[in-house]
Protein backbone atom coordinates (compact mmCIF):
# COMPACT_ATOMS: atom_id res chain seq x y z
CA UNK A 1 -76.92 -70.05 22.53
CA UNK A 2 -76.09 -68.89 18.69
CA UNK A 3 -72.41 -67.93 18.27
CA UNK A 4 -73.16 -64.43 17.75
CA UNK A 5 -74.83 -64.20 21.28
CA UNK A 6 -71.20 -66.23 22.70
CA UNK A 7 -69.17 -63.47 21.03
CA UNK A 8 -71.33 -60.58 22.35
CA UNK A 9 -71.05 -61.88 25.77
CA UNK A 10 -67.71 -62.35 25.75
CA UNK A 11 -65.38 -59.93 27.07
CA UNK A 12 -62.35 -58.02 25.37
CA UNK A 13 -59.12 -56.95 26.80
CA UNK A 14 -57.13 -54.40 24.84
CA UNK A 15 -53.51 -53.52 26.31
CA UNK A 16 -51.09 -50.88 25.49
CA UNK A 17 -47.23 -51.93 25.99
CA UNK A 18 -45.23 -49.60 26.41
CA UNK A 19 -45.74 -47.64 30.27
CA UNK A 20 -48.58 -49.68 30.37
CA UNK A 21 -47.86 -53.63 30.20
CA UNK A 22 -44.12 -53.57 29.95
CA UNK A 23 -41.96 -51.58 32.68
CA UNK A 24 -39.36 -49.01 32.34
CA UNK A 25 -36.81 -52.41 31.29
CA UNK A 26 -39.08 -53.35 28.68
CA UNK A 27 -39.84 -56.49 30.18
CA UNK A 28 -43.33 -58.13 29.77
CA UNK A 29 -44.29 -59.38 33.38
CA UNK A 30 -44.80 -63.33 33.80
CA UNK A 31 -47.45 -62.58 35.82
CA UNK A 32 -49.35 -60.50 33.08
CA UNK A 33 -48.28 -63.54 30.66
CA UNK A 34 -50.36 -66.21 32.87
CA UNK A 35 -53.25 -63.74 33.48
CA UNK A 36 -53.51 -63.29 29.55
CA UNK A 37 -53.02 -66.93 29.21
CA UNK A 38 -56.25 -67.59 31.63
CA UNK A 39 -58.24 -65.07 29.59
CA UNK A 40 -57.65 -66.47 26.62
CA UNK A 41 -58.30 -70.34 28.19
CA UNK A 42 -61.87 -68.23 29.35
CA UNK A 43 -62.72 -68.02 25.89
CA UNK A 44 -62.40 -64.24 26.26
CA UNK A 45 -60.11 -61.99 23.64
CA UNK A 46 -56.71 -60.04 23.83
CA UNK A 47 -55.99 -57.34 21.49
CA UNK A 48 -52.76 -55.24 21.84
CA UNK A 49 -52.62 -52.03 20.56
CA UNK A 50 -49.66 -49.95 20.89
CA UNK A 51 -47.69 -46.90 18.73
CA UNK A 52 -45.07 -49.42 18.04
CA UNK A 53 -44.44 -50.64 14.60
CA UNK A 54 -46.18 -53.72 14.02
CA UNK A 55 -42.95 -55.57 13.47
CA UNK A 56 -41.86 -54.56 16.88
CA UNK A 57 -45.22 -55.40 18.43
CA UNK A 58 -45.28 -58.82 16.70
CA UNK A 59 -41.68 -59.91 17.48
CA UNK A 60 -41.73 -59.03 21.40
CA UNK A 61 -45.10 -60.94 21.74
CA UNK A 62 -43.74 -63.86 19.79
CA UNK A 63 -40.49 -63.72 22.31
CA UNK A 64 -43.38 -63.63 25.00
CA UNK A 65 -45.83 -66.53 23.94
CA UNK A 66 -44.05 -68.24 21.54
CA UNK A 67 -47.09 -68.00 18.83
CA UNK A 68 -48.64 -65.58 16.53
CA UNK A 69 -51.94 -65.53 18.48
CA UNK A 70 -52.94 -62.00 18.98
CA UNK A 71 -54.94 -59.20 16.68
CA UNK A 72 -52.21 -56.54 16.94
CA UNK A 73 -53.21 -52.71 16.29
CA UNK A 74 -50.13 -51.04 15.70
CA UNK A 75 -48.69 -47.14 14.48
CA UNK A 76 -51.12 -45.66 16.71
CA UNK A 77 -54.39 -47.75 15.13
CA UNK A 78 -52.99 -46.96 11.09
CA UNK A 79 -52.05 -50.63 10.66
CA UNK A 80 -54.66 -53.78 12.02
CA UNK A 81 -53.35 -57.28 11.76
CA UNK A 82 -55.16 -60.21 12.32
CA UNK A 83 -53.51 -63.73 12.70
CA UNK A 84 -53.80 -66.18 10.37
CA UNK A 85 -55.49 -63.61 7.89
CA UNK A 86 -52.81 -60.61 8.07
CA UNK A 87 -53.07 -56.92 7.41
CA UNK A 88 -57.05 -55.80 7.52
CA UNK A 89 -56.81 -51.99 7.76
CA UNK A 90 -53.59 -50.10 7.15
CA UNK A 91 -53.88 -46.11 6.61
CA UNK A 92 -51.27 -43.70 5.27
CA UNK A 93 -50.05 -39.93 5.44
CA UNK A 94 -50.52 -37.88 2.06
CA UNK A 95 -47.39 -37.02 0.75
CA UNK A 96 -47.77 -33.17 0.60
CA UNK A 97 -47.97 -33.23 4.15
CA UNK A 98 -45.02 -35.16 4.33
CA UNK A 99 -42.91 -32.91 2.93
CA UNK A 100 -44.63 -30.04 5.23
CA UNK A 101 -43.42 -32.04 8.06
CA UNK A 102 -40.19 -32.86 7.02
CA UNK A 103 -39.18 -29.41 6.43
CA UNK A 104 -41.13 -28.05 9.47
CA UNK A 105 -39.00 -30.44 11.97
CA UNK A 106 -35.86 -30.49 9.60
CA UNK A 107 -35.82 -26.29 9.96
CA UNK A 108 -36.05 -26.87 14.22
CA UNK A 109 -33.05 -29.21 13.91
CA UNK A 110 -35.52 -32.07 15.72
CA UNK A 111 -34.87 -35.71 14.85
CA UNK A 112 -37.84 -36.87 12.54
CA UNK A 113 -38.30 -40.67 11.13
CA UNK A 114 -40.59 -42.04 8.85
CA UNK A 115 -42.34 -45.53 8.72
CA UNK A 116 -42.38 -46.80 5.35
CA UNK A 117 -43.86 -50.17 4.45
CA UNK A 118 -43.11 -51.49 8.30
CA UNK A 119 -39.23 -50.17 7.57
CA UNK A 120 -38.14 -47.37 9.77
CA UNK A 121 -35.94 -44.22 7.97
CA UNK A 122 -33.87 -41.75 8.98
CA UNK A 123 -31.24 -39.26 7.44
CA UNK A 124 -29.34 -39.09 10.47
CA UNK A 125 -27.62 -41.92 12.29
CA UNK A 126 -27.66 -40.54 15.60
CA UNK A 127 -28.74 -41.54 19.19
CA UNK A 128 -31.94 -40.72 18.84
CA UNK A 129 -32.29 -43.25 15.80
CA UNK A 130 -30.10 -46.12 17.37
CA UNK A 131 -31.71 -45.73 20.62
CA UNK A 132 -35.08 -46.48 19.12
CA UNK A 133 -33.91 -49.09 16.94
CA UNK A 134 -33.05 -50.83 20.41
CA UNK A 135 -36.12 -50.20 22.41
CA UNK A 136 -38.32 -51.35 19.08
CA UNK A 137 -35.68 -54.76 18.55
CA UNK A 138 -36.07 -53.49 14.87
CA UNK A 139 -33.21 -52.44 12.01
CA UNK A 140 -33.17 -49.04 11.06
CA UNK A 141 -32.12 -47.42 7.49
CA UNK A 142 -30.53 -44.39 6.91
CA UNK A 143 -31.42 -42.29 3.71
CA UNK A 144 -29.90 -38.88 1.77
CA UNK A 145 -33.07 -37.53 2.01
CA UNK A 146 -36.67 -38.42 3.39
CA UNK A 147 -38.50 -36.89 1.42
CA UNK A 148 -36.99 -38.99 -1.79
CA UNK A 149 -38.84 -42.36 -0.60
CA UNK A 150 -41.60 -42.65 -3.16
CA UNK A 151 -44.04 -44.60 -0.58
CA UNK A 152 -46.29 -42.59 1.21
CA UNK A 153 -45.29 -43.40 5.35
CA UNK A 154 -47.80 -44.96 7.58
CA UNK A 155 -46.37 -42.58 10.73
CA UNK A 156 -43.83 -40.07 11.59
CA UNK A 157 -42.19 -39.36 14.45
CA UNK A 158 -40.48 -36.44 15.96
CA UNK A 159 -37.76 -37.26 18.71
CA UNK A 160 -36.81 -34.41 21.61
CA UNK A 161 -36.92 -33.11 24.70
CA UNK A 162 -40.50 -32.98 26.59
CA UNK A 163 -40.65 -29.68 26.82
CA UNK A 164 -39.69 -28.62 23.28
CA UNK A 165 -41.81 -31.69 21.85
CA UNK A 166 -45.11 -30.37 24.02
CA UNK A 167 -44.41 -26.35 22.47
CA UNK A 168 -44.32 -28.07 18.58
CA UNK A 169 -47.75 -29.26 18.35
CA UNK A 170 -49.82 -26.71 18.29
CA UNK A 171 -47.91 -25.71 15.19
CA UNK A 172 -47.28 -28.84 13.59
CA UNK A 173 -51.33 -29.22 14.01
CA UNK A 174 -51.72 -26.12 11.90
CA UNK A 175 -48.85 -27.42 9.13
CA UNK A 176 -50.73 -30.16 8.81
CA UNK A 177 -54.36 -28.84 8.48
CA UNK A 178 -56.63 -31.16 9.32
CA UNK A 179 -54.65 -34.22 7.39
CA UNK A 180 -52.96 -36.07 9.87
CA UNK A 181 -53.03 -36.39 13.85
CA UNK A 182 -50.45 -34.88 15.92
CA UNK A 183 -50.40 -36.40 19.63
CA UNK A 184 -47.57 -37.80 22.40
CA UNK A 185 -47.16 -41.29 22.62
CA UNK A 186 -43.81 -41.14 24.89
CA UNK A 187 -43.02 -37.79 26.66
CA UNK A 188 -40.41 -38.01 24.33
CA UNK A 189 -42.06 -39.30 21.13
CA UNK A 190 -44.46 -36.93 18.60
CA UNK A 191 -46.37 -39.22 16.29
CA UNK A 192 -48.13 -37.72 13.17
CA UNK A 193 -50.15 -40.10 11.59
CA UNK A 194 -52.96 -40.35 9.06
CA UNK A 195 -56.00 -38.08 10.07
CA UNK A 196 -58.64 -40.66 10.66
CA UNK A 197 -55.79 -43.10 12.10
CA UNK A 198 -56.06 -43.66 16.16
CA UNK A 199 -56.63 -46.78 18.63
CA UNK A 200 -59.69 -45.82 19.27
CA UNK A 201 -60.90 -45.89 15.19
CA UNK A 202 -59.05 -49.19 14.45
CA UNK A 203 -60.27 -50.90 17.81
CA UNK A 204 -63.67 -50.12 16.65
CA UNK A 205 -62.80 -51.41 13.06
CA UNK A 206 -61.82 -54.88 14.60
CA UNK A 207 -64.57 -55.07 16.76
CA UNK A 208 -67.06 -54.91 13.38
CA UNK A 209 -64.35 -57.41 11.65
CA UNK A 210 -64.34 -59.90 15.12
CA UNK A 211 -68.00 -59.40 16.12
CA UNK A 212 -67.17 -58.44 19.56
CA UNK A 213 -69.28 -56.46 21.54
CA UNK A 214 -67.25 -52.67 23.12
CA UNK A 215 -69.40 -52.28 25.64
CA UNK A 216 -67.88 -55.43 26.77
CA UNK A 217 -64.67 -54.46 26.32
CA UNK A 218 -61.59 -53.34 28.76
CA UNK A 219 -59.07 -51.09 27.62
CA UNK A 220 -55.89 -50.63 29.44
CA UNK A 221 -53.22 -47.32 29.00
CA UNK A 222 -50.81 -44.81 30.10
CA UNK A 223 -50.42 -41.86 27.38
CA UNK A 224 -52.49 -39.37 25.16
CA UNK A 225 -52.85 -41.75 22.08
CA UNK A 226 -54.95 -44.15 24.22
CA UNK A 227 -57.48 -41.73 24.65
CA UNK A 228 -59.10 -42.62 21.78
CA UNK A 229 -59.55 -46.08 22.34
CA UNK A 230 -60.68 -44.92 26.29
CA UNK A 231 -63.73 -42.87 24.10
CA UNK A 232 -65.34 -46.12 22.15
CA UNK A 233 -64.77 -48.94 25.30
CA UNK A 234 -66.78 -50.08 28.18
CA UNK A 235 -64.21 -50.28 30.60
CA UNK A 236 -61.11 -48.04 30.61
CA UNK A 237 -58.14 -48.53 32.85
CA UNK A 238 -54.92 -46.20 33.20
CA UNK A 239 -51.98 -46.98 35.45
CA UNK A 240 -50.35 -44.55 37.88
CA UNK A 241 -47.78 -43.45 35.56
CA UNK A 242 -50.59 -42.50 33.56
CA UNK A 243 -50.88 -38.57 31.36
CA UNK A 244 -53.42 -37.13 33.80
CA UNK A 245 -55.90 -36.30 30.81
CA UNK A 246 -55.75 -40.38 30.72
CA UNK A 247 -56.56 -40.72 34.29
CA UNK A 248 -59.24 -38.12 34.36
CA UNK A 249 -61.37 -40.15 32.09
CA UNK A 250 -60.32 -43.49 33.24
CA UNK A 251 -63.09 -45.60 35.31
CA UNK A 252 -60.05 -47.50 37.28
CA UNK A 253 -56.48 -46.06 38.30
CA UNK A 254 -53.85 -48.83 38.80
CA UNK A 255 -50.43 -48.86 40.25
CA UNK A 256 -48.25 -47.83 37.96
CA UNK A 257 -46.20 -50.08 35.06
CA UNK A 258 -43.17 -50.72 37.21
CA UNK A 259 -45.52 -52.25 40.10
CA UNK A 260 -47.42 -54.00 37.44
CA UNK A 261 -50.66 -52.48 37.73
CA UNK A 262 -52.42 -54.65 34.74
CA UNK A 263 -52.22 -57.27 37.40
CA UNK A 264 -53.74 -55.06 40.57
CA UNK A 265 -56.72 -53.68 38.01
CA UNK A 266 -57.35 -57.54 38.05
CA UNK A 267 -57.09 -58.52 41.29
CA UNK A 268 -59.64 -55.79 42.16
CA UNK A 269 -61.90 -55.78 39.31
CA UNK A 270 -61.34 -59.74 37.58
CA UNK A 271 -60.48 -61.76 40.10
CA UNK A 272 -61.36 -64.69 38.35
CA UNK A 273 -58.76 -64.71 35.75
CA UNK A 274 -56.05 -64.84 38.72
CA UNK A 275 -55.85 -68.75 38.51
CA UNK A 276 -52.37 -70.12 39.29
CA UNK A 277 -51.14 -66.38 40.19
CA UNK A 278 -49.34 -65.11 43.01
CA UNK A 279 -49.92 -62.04 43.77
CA UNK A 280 -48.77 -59.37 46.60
CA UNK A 281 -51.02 -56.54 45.08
């Protein structure tokens, strides 16, 4: 059998983190670590792809495996990293719409922080700011003004309340015009990131870069930014906790992240990547 033919046939499993793999403590389940450990001893691939800043991403799964193994898609599919090889696809916002945004949110009096060159910015040094440092393990740098950095951000983010988050988007869609993507990755997060910039583009991007096959590929999620990736797989699996547009489209629902329900998906649909697990699902 060619290698091309061995990479088409091989499967690919593509998991969110946050609400997804980790639980509401931000632990990463041993369990999940062993199952991802016999896929990998399969010969099978793990991708993670998550809204998370790729140093976040890289440092928790480093804490996790002890090794830079794993393609990472991070900032909502902007940024693709590869190991051994590095950044393959990174996208960024224009900066007139930057400054649309920045006043826009700036004028509600809603927390907004921009990703600059995997650095995360502020002007305030609030709780919303130190309490996503924390949850991301990552510094944090407070500026005069936002709009001042020179760089053009990979993502912004806009930190509130649900409810005042879910009535800003429909605005914040027309601010933006067409040039970046407005969409909830956290009830409490609103990402705006490059236009063309989603899982479900960069997962597609690494596919072509890998050689892997979608149709044989398994994507796991909870929120509205994993939609996209949902669109372009084989295989699409939300957990309980799940948005409900999520679930609607899923082909599996789960238990939800705090029952780990990467695990159940696998005892009912893979059971034979469960070698050397206990499991009570």
């Amino acid at each position: 059998m060619s290698n091309t033919k061995k990479l088409k046939n091989k499967r690919t499993f593509v998991f969110d983190l946050d609400g997804t793999v980790l639980n509401s403590k931000n632990e990463f389940p041993q369990e999940t670590k062993r199952l991802i450990l016999n896929i990998l001893d399969n010969g099978d691939n793990v991708i993670f792809a998550t809204g998370r800043m790729h140093i976040s991403a890289k440092k928790l799964l480093e804490n996790v495996f002890n090794e830079d193994i794993f393609p990472i898609i991070s900032y909502n599919g902007a940024v693709v990293y590869v190991p051994n090889v590095g950044f393959i696809y990174e996208k960024t916002l224009d900066m007139e719409t930057v400054h649309k945004v920045i006043d826009f949110l700036r004028e509600r009096n809603i927390h907004v922080q921009t990703y600059v060159d995997d650095k995360l910015y502020s002007e305030k040094d609030n709780e919303e700011i130190k309490l996503y440092a924390k949850h991301a393990d990552v510094p944090y740098y407070v500026v005069d003004d936002l709009k001042a950095i020179e760089h053009p951000p990979i993502k912004m983010l806009a930190i509130a309340e649900q409810g005042i988050l879910d009535n800003l988007i429909e605005p914040l869609k027309e601010i933006v015009n067409q040039k970046a993507n407005v969409f909830k990755s956290f009830p409490i997060f609103l990402d705006i990131v490059p236009a063309d910039a989603n899982k479900g583009n960069a997962l597609k991007f690494l596919a072509n870069y890998m050689g892997f096959d979608l149709k044989n590929t398994v994507v796991f999620g909870d929120n509205e930014n994993d939609i996209y990736m949902f669109e372009v797989a084989g295989k699409k699996i939300a957990v309980e906790n799940a948005v409900d547009k999520l679930k609607e489209v899923a082909d599996f629902v789960s238990k939800s992240n705090e029952e780990n329900g990467v695990l159940y998906s696998f005892v009912h649909l893979f059971p034979e990547y469960l070698r050397g697990i206990e499991s009570s699902n």
